[in-house]
PDB file of N, CA and C in Angstrom:
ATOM      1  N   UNK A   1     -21.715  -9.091  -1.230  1.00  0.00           N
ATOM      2  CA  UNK A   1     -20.592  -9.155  -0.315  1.00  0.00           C
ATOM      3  C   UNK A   1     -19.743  -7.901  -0.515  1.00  0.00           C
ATOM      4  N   UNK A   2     -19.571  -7.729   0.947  1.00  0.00           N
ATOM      5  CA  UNK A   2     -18.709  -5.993   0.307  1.00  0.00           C
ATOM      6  C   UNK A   2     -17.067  -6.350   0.729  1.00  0.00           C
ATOM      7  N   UNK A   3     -15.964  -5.235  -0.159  1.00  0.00           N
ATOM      8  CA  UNK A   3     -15.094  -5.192  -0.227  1.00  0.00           C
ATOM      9  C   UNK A   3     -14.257  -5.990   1.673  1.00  0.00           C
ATOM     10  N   UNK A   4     -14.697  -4.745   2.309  1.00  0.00           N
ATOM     11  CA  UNK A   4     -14.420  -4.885   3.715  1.00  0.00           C
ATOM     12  C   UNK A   4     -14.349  -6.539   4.846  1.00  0.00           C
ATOM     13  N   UNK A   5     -15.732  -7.320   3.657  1.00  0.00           N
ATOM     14  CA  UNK A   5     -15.124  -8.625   4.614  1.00  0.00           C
ATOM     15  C   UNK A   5     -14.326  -9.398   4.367  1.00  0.00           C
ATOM     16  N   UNK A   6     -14.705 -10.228   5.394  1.00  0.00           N
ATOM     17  CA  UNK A   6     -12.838 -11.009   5.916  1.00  0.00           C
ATOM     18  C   UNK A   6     -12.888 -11.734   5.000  1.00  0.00           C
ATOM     19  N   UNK A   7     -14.248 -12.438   4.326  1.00  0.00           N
ATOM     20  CA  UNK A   7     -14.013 -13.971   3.258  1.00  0.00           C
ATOM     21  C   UNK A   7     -13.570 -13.301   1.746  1.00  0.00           C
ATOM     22  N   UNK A   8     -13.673 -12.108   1.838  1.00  0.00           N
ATOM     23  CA  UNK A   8     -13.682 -11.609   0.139  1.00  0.00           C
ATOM     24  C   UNK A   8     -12.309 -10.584  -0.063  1.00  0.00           C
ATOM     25  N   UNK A   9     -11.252 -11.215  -0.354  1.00  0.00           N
ATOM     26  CA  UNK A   9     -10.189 -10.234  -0.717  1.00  0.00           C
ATOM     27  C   UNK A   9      -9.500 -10.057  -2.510  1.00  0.00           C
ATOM     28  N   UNK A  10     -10.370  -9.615  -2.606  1.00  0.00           N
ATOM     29  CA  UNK A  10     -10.406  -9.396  -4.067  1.00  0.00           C
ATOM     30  C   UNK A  10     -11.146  -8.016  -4.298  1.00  0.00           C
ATOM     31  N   UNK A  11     -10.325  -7.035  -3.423  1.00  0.00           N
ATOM     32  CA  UNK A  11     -10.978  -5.626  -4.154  1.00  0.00           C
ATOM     33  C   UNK A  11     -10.058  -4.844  -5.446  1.00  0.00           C
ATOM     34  N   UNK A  12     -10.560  -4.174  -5.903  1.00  0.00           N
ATOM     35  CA  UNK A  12      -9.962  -3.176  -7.381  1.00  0.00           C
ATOM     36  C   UNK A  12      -8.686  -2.537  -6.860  1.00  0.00           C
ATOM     37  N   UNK A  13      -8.979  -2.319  -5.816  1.00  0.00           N
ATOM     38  CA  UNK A  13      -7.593  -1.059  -5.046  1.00  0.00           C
ATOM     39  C   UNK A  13      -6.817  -1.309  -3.989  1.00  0.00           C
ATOM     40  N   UNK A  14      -6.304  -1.648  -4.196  1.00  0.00           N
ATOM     41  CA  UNK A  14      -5.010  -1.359  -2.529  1.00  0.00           C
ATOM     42  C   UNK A  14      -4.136  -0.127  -2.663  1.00  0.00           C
ATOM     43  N   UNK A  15      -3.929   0.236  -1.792  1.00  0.00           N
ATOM     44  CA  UNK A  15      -2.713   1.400  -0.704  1.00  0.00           C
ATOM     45  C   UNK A  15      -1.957   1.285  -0.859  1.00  0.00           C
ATOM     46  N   UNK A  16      -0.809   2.111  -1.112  1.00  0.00           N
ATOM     47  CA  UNK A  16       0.477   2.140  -0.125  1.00  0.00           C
ATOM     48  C   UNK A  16       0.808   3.686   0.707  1.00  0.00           C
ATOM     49  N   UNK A  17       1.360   3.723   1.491  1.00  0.00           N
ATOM     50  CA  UNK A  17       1.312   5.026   2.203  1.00  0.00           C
ATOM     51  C   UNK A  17       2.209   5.892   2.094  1.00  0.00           C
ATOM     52  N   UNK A  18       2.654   6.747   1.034  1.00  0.00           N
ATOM     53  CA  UNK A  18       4.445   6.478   0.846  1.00  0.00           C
ATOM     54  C   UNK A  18       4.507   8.123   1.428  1.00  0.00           C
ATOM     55  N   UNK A  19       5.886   8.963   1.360  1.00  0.00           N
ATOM     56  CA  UNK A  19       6.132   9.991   1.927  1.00  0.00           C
ATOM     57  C   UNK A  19       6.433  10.601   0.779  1.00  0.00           C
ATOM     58  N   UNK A  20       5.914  12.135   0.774  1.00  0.00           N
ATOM     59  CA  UNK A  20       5.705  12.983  -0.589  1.00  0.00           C
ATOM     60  C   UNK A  20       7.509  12.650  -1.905  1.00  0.00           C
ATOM     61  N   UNK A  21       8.564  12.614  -0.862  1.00  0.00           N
ATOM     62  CA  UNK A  21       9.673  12.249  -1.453  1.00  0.00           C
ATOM     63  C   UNK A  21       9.769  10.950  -1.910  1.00  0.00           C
ATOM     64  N   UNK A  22       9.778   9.797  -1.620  1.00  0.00           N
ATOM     65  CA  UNK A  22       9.088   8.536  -2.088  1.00  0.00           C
ATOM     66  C   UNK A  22       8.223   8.734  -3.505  1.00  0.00           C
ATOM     67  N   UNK A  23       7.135   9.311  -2.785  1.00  0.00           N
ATOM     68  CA  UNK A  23       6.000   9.813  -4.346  1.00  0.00           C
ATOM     69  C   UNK A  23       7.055  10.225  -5.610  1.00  0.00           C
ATOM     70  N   UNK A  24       7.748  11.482  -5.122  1.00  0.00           N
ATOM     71  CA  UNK A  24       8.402  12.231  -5.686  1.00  0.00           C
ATOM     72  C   UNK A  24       9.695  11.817  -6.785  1.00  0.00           C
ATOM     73  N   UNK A  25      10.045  10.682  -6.175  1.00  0.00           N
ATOM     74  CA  UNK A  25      11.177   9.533  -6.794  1.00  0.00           C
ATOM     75  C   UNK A  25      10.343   8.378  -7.737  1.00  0.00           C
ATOM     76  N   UNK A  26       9.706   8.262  -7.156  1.00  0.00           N
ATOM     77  CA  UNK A  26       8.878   6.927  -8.345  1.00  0.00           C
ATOM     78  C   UNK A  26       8.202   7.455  -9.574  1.00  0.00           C
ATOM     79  N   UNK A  27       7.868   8.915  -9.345  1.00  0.00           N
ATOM     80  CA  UNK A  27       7.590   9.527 -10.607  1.00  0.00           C
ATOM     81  C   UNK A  27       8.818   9.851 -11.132  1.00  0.00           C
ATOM     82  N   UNK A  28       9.759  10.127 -11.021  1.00  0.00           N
ATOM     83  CA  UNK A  28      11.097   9.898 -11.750  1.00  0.00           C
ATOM     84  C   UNK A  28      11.719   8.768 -11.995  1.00  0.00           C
ATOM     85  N   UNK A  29      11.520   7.845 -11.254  1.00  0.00           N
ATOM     86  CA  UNK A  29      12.230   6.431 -11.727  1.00  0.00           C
ATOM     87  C   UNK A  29      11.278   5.381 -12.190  1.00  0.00           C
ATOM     88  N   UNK A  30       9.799   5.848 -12.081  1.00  0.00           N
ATOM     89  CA  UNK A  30       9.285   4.740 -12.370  1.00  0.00           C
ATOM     90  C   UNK A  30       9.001   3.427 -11.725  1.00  0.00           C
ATOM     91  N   UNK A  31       9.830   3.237 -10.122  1.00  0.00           N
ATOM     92  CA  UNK A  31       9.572   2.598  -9.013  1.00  0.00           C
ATOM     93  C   UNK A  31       9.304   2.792  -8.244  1.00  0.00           C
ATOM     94  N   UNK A  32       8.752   2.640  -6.610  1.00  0.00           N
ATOM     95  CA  UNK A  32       8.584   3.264  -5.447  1.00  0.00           C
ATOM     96  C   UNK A  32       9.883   2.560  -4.571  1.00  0.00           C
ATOM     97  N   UNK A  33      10.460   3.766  -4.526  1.00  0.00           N
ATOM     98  CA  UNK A  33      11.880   3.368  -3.688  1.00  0.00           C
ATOM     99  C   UNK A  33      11.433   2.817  -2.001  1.00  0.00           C
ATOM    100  N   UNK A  34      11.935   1.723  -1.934  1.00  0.00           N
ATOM    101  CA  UNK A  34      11.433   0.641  -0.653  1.00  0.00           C
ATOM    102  C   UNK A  34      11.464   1.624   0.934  1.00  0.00           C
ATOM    103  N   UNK A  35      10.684   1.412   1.790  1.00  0.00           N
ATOM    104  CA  UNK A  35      10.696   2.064   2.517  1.00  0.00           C
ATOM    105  C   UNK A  35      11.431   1.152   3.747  1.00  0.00           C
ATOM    106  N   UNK A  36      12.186   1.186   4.542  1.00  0.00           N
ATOM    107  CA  UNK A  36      12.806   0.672   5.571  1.00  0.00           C
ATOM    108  C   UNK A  36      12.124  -0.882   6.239  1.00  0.00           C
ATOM    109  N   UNK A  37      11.133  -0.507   6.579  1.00  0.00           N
ATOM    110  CA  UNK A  37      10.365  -1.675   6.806  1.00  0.00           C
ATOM    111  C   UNK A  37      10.051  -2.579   5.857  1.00  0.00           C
ATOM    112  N   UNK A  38      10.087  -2.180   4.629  1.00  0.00           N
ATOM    113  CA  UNK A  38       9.626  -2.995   3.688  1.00  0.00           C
ATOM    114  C   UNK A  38      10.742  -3.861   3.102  1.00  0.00           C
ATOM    115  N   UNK A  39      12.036  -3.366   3.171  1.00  0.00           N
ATOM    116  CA  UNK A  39      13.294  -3.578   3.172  1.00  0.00           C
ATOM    117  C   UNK A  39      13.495  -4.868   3.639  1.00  0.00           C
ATOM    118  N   UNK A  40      12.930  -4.759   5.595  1.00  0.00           N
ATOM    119  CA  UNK A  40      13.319  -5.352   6.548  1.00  0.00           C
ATOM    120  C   UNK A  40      12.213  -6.682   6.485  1.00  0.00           C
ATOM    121  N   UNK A  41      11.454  -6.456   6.166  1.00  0.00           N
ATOM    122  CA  UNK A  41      10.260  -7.760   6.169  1.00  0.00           C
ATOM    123  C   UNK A  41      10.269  -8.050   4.567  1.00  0.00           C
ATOM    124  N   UNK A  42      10.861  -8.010   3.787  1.00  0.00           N
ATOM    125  CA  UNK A  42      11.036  -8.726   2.372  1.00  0.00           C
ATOM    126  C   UNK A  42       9.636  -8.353   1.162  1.00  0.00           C
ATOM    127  N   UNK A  43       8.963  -7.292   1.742  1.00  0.00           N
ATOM    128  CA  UNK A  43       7.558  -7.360   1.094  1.00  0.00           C
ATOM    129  C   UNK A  43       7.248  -6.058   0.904  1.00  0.00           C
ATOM    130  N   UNK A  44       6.781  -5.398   0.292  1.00  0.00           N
ATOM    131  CA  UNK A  44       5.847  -3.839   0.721  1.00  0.00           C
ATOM    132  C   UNK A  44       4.502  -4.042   0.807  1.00  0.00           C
ATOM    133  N   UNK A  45       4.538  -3.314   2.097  1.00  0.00           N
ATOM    134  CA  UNK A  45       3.444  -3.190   2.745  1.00  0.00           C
ATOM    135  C   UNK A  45       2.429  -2.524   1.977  1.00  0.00           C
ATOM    136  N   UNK A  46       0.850  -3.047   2.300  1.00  0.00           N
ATOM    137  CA  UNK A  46       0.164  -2.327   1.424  1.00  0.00           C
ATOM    138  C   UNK A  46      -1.472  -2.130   2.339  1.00  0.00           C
ATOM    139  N   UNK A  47      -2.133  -1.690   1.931  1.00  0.00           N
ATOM    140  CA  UNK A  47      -3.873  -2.080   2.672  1.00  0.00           C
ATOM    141  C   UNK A  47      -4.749  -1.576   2.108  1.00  0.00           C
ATOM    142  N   UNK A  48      -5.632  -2.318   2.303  1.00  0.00           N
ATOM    143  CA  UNK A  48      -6.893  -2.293   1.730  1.00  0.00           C
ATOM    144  C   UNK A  48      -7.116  -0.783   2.359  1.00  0.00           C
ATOM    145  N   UNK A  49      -8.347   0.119   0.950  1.00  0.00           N
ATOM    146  CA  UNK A  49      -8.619   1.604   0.841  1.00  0.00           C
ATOM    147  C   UNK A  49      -9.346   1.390   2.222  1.00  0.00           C
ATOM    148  N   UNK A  50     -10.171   0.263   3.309  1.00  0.00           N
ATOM    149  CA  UNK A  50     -10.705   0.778   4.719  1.00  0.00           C
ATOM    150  C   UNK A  50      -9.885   0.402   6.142  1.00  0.00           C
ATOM    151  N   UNK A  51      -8.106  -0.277   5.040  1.00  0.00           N
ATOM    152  CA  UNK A  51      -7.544  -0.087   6.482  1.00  0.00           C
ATOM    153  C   UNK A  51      -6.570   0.988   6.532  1.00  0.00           C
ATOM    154  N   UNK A  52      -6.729   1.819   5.338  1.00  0.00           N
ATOM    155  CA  UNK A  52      -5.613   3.179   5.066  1.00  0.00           C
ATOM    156  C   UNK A  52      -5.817   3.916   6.572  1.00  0.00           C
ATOM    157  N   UNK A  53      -6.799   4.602   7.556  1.00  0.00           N
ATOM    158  CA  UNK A  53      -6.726   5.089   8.657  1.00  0.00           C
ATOM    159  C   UNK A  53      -6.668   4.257   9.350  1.00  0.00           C
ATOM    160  N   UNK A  54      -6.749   3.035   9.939  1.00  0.00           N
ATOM    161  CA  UNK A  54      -5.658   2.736  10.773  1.00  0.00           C
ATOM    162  C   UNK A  54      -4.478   2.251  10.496  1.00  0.00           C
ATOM    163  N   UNK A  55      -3.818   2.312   9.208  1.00  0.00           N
ATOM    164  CA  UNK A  55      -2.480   1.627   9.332  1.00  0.00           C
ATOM    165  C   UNK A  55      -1.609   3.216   9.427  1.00  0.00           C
ATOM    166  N   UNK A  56      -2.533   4.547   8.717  1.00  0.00           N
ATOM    167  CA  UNK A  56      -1.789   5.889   9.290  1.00  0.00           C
ATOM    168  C   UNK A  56      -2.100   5.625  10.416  1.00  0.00           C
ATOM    169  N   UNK A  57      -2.804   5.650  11.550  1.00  0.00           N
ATOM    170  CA  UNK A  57      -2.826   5.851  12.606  1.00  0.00           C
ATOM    171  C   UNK A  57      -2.008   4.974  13.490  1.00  0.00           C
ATOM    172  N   UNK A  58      -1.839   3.983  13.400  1.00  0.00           N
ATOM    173  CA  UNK A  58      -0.811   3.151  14.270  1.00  0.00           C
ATOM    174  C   UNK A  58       0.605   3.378  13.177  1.00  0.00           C
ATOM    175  N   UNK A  59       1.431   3.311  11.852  1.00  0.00           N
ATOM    176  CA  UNK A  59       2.445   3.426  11.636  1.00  0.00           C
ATOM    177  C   UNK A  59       2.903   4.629  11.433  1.00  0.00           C
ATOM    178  N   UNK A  60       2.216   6.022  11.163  1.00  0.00           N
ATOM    179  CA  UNK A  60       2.249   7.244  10.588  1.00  0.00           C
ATOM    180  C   UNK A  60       2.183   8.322  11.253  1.00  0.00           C
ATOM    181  N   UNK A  61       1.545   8.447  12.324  1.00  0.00           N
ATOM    182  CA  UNK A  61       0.993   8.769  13.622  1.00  0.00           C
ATOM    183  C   UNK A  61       1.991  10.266  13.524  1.00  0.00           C
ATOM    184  N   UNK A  62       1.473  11.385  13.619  1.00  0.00           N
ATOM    185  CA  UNK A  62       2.168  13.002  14.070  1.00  0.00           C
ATOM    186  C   UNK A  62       3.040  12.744  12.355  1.00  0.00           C
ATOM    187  N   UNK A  63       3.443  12.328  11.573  1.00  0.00           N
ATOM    188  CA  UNK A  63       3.827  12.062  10.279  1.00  0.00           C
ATOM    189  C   UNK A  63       3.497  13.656   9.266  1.00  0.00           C
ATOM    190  N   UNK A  64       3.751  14.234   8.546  1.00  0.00           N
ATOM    191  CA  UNK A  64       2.928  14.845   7.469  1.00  0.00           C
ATOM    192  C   UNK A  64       4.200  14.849   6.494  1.00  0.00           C
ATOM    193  N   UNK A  65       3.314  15.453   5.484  1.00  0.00           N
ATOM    194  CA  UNK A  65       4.028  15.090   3.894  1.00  0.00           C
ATOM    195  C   UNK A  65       3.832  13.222   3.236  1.00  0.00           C
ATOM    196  N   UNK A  66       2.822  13.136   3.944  1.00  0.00           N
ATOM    197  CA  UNK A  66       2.286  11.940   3.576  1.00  0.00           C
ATOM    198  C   UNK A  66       1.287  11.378   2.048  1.00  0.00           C
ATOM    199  N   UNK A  67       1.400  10.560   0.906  1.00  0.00           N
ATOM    200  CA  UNK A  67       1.134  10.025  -0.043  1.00  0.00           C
ATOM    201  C   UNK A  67      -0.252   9.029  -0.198  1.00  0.00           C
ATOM    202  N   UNK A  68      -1.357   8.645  -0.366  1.00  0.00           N
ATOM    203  CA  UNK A  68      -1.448   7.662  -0.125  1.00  0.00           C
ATOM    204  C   UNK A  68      -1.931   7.476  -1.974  1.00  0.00           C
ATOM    205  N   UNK A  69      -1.071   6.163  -1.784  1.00  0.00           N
ATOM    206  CA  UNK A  69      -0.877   5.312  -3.644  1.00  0.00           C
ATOM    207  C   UNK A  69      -2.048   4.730  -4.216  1.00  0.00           C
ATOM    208  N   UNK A  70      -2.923   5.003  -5.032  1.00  0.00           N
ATOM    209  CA  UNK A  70      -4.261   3.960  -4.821  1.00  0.00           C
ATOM    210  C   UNK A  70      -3.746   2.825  -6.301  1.00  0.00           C
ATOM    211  N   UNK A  71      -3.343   1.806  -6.263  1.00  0.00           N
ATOM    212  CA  UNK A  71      -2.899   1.109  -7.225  1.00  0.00           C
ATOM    213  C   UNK A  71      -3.973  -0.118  -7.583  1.00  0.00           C
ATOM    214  N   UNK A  72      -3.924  -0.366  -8.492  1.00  0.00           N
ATOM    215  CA  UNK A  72      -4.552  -1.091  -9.576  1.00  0.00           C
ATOM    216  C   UNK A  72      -4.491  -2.792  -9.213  1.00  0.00           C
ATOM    217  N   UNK A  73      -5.010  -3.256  -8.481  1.00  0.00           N
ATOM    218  CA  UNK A  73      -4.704  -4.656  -8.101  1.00  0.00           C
ATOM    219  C   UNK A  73      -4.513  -5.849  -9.524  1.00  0.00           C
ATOM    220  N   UNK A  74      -4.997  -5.519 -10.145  1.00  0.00           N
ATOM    221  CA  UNK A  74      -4.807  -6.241 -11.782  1.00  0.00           C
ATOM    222  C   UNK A  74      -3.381  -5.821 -12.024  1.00  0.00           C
ATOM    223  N   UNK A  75      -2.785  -4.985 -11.884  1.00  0.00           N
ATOM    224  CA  UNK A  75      -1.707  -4.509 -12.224  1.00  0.00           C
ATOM    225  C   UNK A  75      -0.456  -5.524 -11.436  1.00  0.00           C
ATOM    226  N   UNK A  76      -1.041  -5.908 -10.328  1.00  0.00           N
ATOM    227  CA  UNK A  76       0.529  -6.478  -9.127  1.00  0.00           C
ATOM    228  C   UNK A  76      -0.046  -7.888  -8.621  1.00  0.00           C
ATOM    229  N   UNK A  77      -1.175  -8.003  -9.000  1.00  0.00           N
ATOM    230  CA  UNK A  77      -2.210  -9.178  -8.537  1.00  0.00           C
ATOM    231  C   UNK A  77      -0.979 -10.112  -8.333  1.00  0.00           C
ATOM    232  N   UNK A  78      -0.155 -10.814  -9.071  1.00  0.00           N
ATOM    233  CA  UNK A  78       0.498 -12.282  -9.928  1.00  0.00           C
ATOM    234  C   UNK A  78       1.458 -11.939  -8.451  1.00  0.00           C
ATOM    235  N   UNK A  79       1.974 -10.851  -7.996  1.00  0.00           N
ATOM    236  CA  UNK A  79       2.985 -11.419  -6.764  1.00  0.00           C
ATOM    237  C   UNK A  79       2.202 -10.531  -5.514  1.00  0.00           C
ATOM    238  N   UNK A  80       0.552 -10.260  -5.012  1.00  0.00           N
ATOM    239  CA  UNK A  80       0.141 -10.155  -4.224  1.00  0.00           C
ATOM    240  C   UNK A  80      -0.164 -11.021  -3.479  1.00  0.00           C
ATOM    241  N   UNK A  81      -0.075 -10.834  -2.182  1.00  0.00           N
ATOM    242  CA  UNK A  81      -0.385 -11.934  -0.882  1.00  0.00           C
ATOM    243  C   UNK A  81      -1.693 -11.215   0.121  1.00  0.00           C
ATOM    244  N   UNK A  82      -2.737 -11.859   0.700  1.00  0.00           N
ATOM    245  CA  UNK A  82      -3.500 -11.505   1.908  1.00  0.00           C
ATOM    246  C   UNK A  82      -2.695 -12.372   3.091  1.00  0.00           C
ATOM    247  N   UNK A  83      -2.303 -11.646   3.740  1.00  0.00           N
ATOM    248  CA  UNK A  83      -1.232 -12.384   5.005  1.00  0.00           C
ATOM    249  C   UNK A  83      -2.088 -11.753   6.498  1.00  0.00           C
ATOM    250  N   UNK A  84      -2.276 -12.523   7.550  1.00  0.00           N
ATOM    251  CA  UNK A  84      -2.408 -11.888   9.021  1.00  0.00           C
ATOM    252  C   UNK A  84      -1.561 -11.302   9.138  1.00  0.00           C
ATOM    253  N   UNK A  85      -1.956  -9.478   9.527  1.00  0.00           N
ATOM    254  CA  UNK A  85      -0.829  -8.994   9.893  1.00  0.00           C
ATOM    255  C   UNK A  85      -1.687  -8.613  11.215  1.00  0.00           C
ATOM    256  N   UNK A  86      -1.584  -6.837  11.713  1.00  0.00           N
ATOM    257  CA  UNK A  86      -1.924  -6.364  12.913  1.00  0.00           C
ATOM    258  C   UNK A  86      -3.595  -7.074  13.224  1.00  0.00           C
ATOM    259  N   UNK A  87      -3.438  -7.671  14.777  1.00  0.00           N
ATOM    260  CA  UNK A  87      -4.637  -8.078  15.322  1.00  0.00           C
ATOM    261  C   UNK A  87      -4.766  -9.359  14.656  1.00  0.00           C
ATOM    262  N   UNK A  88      -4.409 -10.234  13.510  1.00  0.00           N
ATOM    263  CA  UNK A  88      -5.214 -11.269  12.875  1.00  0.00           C
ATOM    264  C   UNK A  88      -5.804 -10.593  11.775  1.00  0.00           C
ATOM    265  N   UNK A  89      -5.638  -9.505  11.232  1.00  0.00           N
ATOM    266  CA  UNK A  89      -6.364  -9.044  10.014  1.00  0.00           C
ATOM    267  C   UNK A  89      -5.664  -9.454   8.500  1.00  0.00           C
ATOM    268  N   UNK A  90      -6.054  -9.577   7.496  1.00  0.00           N
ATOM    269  CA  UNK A  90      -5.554  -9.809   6.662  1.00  0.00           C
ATOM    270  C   UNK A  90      -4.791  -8.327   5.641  1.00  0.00           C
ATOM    271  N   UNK A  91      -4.100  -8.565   5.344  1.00  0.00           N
ATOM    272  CA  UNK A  91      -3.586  -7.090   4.697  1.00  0.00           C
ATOM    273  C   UNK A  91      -2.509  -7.590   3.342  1.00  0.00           C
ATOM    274  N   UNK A  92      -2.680  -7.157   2.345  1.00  0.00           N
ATOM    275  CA  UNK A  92      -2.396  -7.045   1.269  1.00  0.00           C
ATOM    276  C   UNK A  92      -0.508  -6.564   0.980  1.00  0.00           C
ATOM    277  N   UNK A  93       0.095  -8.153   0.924  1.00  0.00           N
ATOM    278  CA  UNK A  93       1.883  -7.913   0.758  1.00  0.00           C
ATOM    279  C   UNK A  93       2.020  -7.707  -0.661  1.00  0.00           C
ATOM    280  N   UNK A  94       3.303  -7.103  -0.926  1.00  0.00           N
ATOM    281  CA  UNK A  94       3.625  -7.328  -2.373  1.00  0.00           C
ATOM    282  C   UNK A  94       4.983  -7.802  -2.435  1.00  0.00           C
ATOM    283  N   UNK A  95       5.008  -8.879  -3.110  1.00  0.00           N
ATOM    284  CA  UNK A  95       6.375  -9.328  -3.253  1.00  0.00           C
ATOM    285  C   UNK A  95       6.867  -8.873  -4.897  1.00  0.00           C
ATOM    286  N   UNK A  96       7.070  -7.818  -4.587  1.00  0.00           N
ATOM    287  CA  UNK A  96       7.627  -7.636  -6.010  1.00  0.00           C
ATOM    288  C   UNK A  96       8.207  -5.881  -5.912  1.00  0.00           C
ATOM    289  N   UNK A  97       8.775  -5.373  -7.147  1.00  0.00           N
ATOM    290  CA  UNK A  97       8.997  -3.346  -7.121  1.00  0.00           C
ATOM    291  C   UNK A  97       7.396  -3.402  -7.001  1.00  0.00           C
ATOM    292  N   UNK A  98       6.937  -1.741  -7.152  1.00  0.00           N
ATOM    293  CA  UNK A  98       6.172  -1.355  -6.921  1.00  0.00           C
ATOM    294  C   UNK A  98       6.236  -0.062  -8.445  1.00  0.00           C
ATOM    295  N   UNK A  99       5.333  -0.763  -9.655  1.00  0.00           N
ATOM    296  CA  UNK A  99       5.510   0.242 -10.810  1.00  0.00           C
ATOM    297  C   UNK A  99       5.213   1.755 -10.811  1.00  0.00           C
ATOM    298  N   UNK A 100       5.413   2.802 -11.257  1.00  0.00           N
ATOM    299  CA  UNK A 100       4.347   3.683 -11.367  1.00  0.00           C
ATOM    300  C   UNK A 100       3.190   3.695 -12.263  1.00  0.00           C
ATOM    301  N   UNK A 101       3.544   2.498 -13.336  1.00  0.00           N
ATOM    302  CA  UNK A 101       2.379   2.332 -14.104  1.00  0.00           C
ATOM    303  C   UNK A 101       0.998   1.563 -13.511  1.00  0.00           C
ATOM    304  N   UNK A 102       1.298   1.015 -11.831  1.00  0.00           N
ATOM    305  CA  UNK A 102       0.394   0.170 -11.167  1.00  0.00           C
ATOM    306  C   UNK A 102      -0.520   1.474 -10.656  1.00  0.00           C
ATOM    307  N   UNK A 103      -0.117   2.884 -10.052  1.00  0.00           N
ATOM    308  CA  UNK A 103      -0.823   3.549  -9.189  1.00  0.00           C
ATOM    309  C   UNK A 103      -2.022   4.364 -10.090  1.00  0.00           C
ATOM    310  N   UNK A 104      -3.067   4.051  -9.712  1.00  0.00           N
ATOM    311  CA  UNK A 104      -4.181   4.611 -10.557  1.00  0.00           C
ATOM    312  C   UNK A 104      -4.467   6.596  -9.674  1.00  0.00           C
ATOM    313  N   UNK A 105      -3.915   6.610  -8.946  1.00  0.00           N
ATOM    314  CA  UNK A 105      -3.981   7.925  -8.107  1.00  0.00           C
ATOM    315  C   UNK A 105      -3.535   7.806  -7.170  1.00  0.00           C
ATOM    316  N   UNK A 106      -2.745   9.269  -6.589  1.00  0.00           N
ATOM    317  CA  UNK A 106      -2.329   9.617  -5.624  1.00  0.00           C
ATOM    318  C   UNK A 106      -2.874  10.716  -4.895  1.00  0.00           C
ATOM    319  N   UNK A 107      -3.128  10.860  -3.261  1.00  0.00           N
ATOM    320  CA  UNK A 107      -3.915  11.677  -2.812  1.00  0.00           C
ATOM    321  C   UNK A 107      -2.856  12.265  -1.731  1.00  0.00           C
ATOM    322  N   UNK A 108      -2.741  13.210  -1.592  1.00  0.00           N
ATOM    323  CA  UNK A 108      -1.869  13.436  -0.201  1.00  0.00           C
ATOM    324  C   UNK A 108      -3.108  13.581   1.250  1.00  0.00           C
ATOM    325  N   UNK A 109      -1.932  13.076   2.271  1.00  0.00           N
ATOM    326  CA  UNK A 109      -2.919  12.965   3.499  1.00  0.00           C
ATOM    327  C   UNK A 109      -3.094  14.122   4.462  1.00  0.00           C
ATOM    328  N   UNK A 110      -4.039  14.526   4.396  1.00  0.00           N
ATOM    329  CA  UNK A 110      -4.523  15.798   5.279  1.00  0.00           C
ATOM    330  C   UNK A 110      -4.918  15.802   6.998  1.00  0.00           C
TER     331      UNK A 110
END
């Protein structure tokens, strides 16, 4: 069973998409400072490593100076959620900060 289907959400890695300043602050504080939306819906947003191009492409869209977080799901597992979000898909909430000790790599988006 691979990562990508709908019955199996239990992969090694989830996303977050953050903006190089974002990046730039959590390596100094040690948190990822909340992004507006995430604020506004009580959760940070996150997605699985094969929905990272479309959640840039529908939320990020003409965007640059873009982050993407590859974090450690063992690390945030205890307050992660799979919730329907865009279309009926399931996508990966976090109810909790967001450590820097969770992100196993950061890639900027090209």
């Amino acid at each position: 069973m691979s990562n990508d289907s709908a019955s199996n959400h239990s992969p090694s890695i989830v996303c977050k998409i953050a903006t190089q300043t974002q990046w730039e602050q959590m390596q100094s504080t040690g948190k990822l400072p909340p992004a507006p939306i995430d604020v506004a819906d009580g959760f940070i947003h996150l997605s699985s490593e094969q929905q990272v191009p479309g959640t840039l492409a529908a939320h990020f869209a003409g965007q640059s100076g873009l982050v993407v977080l590859h974090i450690r799901v063992t690390d945030i597992e205890e307050n992660l959620r799979w919730e329907k979000s865009r279309g009926g898909e399931l996508f990966p909430h976090l109810y909790a900060e967001l450590s820097l000790s969770a992100v196993e790599r950061a890639e900027s988006v090209v």
